[in-house]
PDB file of N, CA and C in Angstrom:
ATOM      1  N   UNK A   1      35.793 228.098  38.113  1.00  0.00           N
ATOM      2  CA  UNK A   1      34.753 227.174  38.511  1.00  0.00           C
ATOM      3  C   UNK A   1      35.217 225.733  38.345  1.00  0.00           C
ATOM      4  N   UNK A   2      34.889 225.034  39.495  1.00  0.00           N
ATOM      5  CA  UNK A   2      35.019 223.505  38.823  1.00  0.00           C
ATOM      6  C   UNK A   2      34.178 222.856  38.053  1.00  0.00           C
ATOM      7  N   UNK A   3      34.679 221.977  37.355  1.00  0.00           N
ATOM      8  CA  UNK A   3      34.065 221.185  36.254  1.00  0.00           C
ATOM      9  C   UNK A   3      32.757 220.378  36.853  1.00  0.00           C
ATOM     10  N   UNK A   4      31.772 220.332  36.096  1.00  0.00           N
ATOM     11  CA  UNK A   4      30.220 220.039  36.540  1.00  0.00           C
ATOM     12  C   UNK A   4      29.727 220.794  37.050  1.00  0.00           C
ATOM     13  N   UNK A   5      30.256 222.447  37.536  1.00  0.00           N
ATOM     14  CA  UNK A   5      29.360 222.871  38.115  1.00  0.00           C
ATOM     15  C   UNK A   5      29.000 224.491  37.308  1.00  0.00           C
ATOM     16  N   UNK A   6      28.255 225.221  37.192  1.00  0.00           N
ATOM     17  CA  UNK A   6      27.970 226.342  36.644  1.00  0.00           C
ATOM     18  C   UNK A   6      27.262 227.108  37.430  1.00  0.00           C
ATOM     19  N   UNK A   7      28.227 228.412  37.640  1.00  0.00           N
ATOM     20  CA  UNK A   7      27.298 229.499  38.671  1.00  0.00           C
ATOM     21  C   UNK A   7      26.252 230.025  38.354  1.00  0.00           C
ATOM     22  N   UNK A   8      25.817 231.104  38.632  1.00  0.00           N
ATOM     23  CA  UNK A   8      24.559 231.512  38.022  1.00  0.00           C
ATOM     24  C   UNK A   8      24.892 232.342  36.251  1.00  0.00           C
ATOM     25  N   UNK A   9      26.031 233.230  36.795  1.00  0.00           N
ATOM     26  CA  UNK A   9      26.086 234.174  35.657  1.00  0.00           C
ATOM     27  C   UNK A   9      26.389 233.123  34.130  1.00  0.00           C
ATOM     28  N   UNK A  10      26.733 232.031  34.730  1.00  0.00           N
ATOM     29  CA  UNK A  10      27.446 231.102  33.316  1.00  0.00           C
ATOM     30  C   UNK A  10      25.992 230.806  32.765  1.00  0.00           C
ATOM     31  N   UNK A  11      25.297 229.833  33.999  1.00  0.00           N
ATOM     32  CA  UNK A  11      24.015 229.722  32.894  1.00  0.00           C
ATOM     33  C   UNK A  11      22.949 230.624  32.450  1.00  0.00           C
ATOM     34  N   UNK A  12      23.328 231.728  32.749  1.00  0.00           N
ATOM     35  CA  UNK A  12      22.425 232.834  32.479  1.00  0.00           C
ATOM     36  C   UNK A  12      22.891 233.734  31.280  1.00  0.00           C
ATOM     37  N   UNK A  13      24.573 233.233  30.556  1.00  0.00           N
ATOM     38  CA  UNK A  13      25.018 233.252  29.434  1.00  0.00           C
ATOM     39  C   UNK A  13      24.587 232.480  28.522  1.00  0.00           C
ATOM     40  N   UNK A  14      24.466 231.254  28.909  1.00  0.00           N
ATOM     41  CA  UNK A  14      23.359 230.112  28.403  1.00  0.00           C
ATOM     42  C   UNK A  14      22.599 230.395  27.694  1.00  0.00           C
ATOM     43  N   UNK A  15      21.984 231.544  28.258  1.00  0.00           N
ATOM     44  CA  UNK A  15      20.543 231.742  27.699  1.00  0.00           C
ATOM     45  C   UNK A  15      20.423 232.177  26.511  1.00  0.00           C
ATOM     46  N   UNK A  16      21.594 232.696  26.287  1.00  0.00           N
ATOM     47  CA  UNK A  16      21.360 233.827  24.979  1.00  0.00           C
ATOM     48  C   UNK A  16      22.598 233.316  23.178  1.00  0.00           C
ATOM     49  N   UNK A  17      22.589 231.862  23.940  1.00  0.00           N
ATOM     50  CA  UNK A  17      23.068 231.277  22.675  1.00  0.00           C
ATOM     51  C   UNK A  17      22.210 230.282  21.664  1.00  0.00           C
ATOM     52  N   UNK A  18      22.575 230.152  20.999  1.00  0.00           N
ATOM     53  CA  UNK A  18      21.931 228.995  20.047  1.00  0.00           C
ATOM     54  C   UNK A  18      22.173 227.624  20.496  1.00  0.00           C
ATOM     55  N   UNK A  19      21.313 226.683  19.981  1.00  0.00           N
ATOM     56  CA  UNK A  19      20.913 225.506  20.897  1.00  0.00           C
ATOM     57  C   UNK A  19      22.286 224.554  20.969  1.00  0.00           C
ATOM     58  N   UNK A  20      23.108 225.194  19.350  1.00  0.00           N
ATOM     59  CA  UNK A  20      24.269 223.993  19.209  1.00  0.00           C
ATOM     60  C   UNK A  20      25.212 224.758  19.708  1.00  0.00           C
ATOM     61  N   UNK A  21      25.790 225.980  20.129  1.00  0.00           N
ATOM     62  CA  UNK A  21      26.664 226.588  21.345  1.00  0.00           C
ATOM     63  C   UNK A  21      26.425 226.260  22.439  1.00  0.00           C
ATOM     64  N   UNK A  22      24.881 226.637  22.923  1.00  0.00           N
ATOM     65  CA  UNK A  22      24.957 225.927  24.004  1.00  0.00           C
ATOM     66  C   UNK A  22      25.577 224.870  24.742  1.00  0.00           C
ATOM     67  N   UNK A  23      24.942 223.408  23.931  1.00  0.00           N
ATOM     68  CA  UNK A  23      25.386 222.247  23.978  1.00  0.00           C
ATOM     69  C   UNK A  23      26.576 221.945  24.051  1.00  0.00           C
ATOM     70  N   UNK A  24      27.627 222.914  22.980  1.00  0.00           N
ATOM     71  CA  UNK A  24      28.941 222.962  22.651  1.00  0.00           C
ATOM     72  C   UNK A  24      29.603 223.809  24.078  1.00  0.00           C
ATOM     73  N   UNK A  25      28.767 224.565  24.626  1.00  0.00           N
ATOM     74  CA  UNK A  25      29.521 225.481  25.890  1.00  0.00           C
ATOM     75  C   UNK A  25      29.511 224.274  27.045  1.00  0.00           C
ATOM     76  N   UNK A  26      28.214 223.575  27.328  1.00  0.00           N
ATOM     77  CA  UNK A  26      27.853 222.946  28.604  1.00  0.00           C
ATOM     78  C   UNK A  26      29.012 221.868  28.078  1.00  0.00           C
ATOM     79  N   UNK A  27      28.929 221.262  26.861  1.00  0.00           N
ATOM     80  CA  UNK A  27      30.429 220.022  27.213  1.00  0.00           C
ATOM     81  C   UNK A  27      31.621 220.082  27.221  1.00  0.00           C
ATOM     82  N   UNK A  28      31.850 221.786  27.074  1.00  0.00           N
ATOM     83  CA  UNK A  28      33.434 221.840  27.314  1.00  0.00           C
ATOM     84  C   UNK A  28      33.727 222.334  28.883  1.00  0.00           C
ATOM     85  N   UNK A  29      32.546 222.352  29.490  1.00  0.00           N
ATOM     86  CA  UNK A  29      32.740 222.494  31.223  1.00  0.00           C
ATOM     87  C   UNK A  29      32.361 220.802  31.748  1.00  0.00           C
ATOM     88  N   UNK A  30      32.099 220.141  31.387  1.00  0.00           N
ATOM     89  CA  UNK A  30      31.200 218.759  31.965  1.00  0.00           C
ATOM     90  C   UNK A  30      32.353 217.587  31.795  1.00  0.00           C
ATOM     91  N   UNK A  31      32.956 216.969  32.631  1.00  0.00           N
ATOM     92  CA  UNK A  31      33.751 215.907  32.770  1.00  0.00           C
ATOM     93  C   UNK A  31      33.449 214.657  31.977  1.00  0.00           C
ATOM     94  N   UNK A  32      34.124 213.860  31.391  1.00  0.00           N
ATOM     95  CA  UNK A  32      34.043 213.058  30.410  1.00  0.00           C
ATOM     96  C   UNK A  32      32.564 212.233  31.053  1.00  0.00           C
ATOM     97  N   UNK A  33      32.808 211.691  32.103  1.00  0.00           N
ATOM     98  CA  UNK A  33      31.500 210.967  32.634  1.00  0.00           C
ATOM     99  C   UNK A  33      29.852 212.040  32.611  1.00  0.00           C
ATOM    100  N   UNK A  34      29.811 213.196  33.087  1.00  0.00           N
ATOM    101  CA  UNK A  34      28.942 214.121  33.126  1.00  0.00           C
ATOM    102  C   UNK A  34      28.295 214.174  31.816  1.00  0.00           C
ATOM    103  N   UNK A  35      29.878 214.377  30.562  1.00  0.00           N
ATOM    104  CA  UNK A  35      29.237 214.940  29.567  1.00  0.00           C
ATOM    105  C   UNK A  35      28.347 213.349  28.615  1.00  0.00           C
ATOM    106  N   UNK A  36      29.342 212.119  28.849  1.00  0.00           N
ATOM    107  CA  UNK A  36      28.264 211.199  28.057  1.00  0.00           C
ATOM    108  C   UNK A  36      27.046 210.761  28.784  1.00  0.00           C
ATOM    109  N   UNK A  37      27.022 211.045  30.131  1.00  0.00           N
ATOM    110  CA  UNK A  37      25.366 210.953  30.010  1.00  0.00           C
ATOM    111  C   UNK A  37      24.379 212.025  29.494  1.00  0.00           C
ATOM    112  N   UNK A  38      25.029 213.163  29.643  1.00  0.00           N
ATOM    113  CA  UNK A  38      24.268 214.329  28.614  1.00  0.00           C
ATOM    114  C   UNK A  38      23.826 213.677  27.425  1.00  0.00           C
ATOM    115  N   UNK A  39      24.591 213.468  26.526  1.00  0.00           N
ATOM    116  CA  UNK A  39      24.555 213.212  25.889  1.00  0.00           C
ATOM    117  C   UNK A  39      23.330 211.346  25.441  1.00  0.00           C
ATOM    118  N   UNK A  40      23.902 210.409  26.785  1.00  0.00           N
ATOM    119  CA  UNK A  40      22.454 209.121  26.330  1.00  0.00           C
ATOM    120  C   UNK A  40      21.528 210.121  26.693  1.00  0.00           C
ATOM    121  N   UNK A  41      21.423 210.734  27.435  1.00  0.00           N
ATOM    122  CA  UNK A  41      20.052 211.340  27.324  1.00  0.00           C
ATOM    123  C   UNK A  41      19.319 211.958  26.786  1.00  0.00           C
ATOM    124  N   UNK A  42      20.167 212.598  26.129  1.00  0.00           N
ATOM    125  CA  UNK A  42      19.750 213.595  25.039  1.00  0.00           C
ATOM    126  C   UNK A  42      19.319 212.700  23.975  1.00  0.00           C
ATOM    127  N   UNK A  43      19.903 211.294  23.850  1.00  0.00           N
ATOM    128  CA  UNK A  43      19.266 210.747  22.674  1.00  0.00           C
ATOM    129  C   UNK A  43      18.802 209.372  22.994  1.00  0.00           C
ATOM    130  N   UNK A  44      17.982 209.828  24.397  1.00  0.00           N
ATOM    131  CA  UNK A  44      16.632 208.806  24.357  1.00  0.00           C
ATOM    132  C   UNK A  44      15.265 209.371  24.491  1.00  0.00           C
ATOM    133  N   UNK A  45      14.583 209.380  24.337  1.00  0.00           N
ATOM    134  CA  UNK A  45      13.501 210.504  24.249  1.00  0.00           C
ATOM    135  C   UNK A  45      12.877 209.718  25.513  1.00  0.00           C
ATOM    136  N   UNK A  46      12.754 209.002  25.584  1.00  0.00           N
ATOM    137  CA  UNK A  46      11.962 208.556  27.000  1.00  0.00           C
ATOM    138  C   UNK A  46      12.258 209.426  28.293  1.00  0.00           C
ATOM    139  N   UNK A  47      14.496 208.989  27.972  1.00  0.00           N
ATOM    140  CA  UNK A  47      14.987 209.541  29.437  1.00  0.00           C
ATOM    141  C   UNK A  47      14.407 211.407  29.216  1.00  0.00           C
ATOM    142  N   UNK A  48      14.669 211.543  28.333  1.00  0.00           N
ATOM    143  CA  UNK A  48      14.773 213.538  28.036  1.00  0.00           C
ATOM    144  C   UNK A  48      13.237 213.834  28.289  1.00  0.00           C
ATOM    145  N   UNK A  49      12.239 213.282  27.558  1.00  0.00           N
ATOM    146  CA  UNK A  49      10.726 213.285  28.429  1.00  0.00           C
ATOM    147  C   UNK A  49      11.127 213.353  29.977  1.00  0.00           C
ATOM    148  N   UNK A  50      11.236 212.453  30.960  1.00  0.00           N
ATOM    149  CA  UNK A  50      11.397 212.408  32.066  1.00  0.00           C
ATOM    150  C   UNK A  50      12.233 213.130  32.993  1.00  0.00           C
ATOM    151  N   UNK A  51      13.112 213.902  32.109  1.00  0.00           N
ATOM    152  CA  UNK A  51      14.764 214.833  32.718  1.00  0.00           C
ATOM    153  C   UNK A  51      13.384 216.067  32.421  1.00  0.00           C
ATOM    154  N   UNK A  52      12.839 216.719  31.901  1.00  0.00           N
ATOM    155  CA  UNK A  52      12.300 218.061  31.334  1.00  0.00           C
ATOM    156  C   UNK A  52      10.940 217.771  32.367  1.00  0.00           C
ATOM    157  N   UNK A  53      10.359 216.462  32.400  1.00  0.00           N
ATOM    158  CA  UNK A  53       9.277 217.060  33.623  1.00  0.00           C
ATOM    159  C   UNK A  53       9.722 217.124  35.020  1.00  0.00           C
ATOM    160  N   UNK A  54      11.105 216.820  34.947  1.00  0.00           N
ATOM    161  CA  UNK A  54      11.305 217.217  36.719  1.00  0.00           C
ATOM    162  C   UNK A  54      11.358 218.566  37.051  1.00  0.00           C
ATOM    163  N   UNK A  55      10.743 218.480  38.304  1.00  0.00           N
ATOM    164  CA  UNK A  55      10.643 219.540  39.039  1.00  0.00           C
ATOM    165  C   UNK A  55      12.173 220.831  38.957  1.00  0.00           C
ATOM    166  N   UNK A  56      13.404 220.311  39.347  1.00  0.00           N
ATOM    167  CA  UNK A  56      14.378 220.930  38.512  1.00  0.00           C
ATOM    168  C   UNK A  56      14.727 221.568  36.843  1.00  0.00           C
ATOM    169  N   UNK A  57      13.683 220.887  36.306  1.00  0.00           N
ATOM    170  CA  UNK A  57      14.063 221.634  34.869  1.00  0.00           C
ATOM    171  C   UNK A  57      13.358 222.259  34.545  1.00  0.00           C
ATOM    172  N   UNK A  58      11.777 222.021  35.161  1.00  0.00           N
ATOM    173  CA  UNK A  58      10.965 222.847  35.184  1.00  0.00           C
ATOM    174  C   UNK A  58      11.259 224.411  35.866  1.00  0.00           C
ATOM    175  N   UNK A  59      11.654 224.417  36.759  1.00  0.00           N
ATOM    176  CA  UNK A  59      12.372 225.639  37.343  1.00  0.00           C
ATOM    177  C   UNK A  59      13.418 226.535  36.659  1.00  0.00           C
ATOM    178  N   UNK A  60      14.197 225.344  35.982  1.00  0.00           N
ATOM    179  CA  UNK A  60      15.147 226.093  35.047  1.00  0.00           C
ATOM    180  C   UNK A  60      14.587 226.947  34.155  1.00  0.00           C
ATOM    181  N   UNK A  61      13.438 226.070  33.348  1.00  0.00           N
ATOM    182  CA  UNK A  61      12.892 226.610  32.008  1.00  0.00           C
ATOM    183  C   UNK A  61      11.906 227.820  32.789  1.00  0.00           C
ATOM    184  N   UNK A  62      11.292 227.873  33.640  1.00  0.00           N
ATOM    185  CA  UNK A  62      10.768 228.884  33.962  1.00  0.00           C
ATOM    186  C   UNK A  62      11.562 230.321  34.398  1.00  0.00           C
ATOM    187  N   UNK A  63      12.776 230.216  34.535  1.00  0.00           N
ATOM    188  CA  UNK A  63      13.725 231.447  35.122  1.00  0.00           C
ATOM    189  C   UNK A  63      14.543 231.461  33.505  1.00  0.00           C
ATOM    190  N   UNK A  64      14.249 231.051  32.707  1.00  0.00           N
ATOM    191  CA  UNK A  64      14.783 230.619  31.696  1.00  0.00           C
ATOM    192  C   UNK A  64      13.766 231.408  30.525  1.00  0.00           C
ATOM    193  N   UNK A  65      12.860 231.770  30.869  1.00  0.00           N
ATOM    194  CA  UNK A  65      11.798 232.597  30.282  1.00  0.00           C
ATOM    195  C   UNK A  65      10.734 231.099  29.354  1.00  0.00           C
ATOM    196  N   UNK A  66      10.945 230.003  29.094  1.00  0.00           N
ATOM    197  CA  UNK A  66      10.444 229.026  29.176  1.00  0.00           C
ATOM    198  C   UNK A  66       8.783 228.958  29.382  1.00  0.00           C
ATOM    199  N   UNK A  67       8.404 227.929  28.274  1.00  0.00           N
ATOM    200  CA  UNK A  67       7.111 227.562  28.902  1.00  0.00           C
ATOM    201  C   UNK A  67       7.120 226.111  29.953  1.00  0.00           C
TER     202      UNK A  67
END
């Protein structure tokens, strides 16, 4: 796979790790630029409020077994 992108079966491995594997799996696939905005975002609560009500993450978290 190329870097930034994850097929289905990868993030559907995703699912079944702990929150700090996770995190630790998604930035060893995510390109230096990809992975530090993960990361401001993750530690602004404004942006991460606003990344979790989009319509995309909402979808995620719902196939994701998610509320």
């Amino acid at each position: 796979m190329n870097k930034d992108n994850f097929s289905v079966d990868e993030l559907l491995e995703l699912k079944n790790k702990k929150p700090d594997e996770m995190l630790g799996a998604v930035g060893e696939k995510l390109s230096a630029e990809k992975k530090n905005e993960l990361f401001r975002i993750l530690g602004d609560k404004k942006a991460l409020e606003e990344l979790l009500k989009s319509e995309q993450a909402q979808n995620l978290m719902k196939k994701f077994g998610g509320k």
